[in-house]
Structure formats: C-alpha cells, structure tokens
PDB file of N, CA and C in Angstrom:
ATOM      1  N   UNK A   1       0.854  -1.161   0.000  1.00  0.00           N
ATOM      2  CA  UNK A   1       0.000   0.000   0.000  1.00  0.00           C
ATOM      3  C   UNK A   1       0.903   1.229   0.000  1.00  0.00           C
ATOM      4  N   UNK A   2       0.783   2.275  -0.598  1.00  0.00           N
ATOM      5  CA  UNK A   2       1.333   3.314  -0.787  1.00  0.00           C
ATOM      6  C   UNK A   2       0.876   4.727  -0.739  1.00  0.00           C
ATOM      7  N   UNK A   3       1.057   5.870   0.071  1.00  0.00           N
ATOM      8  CA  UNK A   3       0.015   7.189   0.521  1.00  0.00           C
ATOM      9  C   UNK A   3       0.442   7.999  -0.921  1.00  0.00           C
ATOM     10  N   UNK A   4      -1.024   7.940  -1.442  1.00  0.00           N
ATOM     11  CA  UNK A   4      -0.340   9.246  -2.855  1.00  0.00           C
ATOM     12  C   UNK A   4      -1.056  10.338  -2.209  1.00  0.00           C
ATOM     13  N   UNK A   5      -1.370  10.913  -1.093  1.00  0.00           N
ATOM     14  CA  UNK A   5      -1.903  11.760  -0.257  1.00  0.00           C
ATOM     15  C   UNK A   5      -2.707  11.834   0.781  1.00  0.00           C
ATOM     16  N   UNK A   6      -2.573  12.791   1.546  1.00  0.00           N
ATOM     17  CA  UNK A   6      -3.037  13.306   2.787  1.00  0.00           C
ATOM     18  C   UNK A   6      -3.719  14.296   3.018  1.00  0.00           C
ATOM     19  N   UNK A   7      -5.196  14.825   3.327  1.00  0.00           N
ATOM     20  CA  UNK A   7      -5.711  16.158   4.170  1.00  0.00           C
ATOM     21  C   UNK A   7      -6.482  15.339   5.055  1.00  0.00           C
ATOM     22  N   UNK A   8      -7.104  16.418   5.335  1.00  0.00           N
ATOM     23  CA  UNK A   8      -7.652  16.353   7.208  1.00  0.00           C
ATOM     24  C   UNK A   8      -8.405  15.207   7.241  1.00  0.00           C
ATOM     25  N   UNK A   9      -9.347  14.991   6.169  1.00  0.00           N
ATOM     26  CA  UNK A   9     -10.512  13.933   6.092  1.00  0.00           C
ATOM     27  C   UNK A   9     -10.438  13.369   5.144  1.00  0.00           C
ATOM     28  N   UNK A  10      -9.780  12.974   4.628  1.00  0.00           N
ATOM     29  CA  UNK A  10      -9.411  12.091   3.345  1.00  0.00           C
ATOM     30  C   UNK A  10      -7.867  12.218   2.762  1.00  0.00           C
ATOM     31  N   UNK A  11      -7.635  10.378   2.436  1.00  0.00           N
ATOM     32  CA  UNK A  11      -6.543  10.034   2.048  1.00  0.00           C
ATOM     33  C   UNK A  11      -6.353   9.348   0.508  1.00  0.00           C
ATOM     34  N   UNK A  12      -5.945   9.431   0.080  1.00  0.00           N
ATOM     35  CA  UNK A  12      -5.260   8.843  -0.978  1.00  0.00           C
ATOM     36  C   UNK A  12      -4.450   7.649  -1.316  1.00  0.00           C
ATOM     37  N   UNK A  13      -5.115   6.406  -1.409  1.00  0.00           N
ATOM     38  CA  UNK A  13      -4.082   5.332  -1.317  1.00  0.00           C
ATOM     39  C   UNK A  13      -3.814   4.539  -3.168  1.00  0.00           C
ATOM     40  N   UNK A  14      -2.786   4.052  -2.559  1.00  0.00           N
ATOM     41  CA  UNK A  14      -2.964   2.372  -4.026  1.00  0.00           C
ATOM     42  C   UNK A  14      -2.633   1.556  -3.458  1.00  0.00           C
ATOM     43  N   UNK A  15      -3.516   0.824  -3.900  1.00  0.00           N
ATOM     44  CA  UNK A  15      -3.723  -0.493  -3.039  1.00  0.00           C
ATOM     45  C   UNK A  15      -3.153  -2.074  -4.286  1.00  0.00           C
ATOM     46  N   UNK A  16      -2.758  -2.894  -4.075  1.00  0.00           N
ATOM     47  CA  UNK A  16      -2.644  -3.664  -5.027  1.00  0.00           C
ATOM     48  C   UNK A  16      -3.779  -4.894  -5.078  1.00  0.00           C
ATOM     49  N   UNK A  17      -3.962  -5.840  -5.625  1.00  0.00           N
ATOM     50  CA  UNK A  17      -5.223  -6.895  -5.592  1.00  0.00           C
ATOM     51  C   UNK A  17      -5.391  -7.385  -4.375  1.00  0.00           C
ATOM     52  N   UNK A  18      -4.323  -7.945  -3.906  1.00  0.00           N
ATOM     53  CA  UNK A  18      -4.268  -8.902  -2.842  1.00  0.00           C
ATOM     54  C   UNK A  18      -4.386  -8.030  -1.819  1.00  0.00           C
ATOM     55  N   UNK A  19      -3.733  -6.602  -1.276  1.00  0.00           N
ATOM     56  CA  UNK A  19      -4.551  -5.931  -0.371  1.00  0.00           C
ATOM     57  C   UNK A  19      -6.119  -5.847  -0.174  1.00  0.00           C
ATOM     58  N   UNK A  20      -6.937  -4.885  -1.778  1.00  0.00           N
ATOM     59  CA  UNK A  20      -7.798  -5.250  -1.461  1.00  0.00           C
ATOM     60  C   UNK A  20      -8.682  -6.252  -1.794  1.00  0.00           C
ATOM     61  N   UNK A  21      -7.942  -8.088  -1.289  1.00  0.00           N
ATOM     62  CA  UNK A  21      -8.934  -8.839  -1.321  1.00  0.00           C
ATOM     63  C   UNK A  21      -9.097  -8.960   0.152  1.00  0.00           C
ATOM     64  N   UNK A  22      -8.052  -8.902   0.909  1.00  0.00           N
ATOM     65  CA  UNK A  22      -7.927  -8.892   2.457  1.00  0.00           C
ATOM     66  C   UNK A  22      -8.805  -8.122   3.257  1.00  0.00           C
ATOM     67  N   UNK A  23      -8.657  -6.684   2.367  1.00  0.00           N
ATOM     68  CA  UNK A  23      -9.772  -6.335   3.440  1.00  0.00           C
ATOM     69  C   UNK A  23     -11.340  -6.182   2.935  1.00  0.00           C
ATOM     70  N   UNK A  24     -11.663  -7.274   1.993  1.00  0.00           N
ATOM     71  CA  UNK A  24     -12.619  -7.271   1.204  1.00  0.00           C
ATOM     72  C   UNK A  24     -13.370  -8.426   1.971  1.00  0.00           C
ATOM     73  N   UNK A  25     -12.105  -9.417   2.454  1.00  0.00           N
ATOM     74  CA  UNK A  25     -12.735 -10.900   3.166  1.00  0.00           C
ATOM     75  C   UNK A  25     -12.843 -10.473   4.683  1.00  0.00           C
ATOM     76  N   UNK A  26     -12.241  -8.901   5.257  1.00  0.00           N
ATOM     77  CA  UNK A  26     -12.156  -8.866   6.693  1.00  0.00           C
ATOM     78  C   UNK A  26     -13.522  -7.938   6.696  1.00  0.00           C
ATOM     79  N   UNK A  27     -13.852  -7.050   6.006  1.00  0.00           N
ATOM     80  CA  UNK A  27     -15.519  -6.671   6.006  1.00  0.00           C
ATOM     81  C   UNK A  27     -15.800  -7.956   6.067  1.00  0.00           C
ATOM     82  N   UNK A  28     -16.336  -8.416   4.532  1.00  0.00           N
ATOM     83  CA  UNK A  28     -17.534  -9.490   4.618  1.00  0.00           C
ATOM     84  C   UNK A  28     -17.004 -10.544   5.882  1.00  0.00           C
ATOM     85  N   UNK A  29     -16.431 -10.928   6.792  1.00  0.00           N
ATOM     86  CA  UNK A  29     -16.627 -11.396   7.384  1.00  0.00           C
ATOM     87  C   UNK A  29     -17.201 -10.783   8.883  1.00  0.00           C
ATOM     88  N   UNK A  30     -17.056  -9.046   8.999  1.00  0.00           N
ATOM     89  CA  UNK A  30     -17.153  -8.624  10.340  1.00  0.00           C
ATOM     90  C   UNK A  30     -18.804  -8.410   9.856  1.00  0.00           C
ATOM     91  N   UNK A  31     -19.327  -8.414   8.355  1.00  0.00           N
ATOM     92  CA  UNK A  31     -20.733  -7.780   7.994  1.00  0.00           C
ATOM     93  C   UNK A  31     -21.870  -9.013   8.158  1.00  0.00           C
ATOM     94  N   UNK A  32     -21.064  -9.915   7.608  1.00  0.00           N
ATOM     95  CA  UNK A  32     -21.691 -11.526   7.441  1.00  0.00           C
ATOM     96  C   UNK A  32     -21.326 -12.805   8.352  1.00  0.00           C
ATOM     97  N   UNK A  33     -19.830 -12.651   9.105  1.00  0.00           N
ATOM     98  CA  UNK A  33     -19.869 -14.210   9.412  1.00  0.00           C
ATOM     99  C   UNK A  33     -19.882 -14.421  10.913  1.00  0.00           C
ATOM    100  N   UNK A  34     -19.714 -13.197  11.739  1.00  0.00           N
ATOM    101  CA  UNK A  34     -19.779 -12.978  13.431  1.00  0.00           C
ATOM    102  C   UNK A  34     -20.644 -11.643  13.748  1.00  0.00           C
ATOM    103  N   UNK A  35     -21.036 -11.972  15.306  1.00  0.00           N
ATOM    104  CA  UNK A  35     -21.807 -11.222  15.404  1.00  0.00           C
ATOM    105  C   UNK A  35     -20.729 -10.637  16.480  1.00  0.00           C
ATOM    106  N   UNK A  36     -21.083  -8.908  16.179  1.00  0.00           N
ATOM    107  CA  UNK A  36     -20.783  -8.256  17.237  1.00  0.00           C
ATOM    108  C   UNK A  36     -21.117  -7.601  18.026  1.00  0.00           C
ATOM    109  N   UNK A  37     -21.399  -7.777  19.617  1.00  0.00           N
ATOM    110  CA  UNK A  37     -21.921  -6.582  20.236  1.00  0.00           C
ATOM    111  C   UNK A  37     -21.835  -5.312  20.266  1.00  0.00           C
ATOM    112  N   UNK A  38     -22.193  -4.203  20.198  1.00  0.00           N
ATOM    113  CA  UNK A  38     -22.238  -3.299  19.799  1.00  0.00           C
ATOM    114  C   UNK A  38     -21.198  -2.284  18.984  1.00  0.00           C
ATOM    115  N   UNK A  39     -21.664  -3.197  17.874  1.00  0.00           N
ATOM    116  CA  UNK A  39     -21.085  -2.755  16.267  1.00  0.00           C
ATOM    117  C   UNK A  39     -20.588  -1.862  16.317  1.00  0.00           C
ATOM    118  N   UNK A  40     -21.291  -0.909  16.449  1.00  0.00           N
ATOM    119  CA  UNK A  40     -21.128   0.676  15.656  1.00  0.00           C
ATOM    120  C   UNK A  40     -20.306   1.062  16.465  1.00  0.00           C
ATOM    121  N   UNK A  41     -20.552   1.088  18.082  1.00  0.00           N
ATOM    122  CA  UNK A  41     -19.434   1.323  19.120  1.00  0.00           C
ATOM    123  C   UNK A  41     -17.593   0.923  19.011  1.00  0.00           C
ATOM    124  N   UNK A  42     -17.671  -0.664  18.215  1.00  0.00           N
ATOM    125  CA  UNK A  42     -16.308  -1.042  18.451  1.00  0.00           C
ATOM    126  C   UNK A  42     -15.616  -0.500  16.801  1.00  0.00           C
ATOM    127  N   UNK A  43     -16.533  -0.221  16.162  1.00  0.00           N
ATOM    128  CA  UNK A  43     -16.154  -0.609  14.571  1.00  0.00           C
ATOM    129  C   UNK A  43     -16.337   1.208  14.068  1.00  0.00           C
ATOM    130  N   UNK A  44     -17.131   1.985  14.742  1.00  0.00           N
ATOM    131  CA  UNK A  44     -16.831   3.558  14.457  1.00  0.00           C
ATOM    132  C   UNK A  44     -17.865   3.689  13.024  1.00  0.00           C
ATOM    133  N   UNK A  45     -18.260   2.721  12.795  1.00  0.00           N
ATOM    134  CA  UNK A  45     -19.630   3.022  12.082  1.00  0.00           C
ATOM    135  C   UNK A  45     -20.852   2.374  12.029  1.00  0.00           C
ATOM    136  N   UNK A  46     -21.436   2.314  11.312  1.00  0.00           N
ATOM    137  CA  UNK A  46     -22.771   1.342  11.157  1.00  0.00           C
ATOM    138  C   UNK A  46     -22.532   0.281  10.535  1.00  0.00           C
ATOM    139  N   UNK A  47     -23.955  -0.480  10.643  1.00  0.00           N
ATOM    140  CA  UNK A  47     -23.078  -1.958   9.797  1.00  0.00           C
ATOM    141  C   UNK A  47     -23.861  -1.505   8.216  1.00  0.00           C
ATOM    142  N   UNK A  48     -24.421  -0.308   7.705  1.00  0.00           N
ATOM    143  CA  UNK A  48     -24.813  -0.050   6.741  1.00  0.00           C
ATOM    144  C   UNK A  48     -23.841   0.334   6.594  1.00  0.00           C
ATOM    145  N   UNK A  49     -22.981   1.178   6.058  1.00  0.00           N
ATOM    146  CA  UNK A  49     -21.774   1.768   5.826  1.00  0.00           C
ATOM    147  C   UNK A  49     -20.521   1.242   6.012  1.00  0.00           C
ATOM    148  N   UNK A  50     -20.804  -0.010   6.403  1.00  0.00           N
ATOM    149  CA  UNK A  50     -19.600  -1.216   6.236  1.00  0.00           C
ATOM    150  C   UNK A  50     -19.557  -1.438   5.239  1.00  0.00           C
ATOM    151  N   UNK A  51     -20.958  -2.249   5.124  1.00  0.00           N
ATOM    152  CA  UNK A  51     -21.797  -2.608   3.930  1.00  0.00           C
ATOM    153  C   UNK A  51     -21.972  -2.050   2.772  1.00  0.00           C
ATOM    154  N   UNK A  52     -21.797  -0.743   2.752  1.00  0.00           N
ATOM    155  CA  UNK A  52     -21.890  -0.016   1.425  1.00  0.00           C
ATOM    156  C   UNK A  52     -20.675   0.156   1.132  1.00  0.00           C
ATOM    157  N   UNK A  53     -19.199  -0.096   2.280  1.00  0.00           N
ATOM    158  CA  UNK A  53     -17.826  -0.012   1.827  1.00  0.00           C
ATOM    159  C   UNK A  53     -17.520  -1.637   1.414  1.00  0.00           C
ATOM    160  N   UNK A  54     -17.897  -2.617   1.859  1.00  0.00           N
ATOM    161  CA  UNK A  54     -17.931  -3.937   1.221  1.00  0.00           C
ATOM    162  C   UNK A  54     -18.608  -3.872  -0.316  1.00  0.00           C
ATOM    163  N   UNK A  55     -19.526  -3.331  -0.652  1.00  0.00           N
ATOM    164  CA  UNK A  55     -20.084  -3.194  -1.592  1.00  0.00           C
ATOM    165  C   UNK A  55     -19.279  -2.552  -3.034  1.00  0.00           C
ATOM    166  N   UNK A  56     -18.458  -1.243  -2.195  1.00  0.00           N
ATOM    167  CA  UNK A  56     -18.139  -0.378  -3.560  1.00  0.00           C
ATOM    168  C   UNK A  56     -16.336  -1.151  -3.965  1.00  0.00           C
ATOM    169  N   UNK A  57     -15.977  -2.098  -2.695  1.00  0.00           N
ATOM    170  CA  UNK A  57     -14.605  -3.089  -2.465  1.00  0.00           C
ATOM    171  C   UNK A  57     -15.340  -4.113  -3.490  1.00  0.00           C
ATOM    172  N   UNK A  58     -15.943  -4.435  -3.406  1.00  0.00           N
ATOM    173  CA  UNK A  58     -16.312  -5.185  -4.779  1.00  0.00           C
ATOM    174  C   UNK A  58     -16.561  -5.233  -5.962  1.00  0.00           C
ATOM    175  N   UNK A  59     -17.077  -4.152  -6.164  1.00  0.00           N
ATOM    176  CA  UNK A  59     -17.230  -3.398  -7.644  1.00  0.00           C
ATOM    177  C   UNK A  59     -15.902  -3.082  -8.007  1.00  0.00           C
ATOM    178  N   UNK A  60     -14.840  -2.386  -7.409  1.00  0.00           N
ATOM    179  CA  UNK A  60     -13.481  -2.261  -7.727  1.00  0.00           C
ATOM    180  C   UNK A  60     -12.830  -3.729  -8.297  1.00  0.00           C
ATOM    181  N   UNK A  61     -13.178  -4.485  -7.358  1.00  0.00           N
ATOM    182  CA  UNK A  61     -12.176  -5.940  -7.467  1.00  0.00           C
ATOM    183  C   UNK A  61     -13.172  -6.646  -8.935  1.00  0.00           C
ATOM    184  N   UNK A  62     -13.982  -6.125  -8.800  1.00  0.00           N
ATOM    185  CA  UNK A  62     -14.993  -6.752 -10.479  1.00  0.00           C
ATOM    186  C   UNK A  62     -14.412  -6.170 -11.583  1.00  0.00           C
ATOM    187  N   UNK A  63     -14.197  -5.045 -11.589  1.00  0.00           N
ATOM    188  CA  UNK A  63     -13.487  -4.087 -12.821  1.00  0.00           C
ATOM    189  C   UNK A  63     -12.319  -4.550 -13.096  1.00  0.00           C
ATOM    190  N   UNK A  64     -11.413  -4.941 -11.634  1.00  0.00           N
ATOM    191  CA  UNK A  64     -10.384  -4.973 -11.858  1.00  0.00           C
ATOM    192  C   UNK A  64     -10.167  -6.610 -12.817  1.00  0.00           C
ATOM    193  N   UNK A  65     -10.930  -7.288 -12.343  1.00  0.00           N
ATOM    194  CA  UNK A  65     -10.629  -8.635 -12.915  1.00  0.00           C
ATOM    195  C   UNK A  65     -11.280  -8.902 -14.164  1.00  0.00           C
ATOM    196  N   UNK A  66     -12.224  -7.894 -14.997  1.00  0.00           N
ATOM    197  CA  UNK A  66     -12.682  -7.714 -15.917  1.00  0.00           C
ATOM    198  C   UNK A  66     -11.235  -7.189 -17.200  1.00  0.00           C
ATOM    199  N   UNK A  67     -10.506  -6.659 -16.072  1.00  0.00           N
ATOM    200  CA  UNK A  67      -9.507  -6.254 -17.293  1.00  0.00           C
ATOM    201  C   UNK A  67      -8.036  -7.233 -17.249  1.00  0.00           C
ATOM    202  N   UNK A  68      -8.677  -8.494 -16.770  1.00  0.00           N
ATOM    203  CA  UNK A  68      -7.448  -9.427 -16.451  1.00  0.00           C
ATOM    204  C   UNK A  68      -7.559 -10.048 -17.810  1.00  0.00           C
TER     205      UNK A  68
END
C-alpha cells in the first residue's frame, strides 16, 4: 500500500489486488460471518456503511478482474 496523499478527512491510497482482497474478506466477514456486540461502538460506524464499503470493495475488485 502506498500514501499518494493526505488532508484532514481524506486520504489517498494504491492499493494492489491482494490488499484489497484482504480487506474485502475482513468486512464481509465482520458484515456476514460474526456477530458483534455493539457494532457501531467497536467498529466507528454502522453496519450499513460497512456494507456499502464492502459493496463499492467489490465493484473495484470486479473491474479490476474484468480487465485481467
């Protein structure tokens, strides 16, 4: 992983495949395969907005393997 930038509320990364398949399998598993007591508390968001970041981690990794 590599920082192509930094401000206050948003960063800039590149990520390579295998990064994001890792944290593609560590969502879907905190969204889908355990339950946690109070989610939003330990995890700093909702489990909708996990979910919609599992979601758009997939569409990336679809494109990407579309151009394999």
């Amino acid at each position: 992983m590599n920082t192509l930038g930094i401000a206050k509320h948003k960063v800039t990364l590149e990520v390579t495949e295998t990064e994001l398949l890792v944290l593609n399998s560590a969502l879907n598993e905190v969204c889908n395969g355990i339950d946690i007591p109070e989610f939003e508390t330990r995890l700093g968001a909702t489990l909708t907005e996990v979910t919609v970041l599992l979601d758009e981690i997939g569409e990336v990794l679809d494109k990407m393997d579309a151009l394999a």
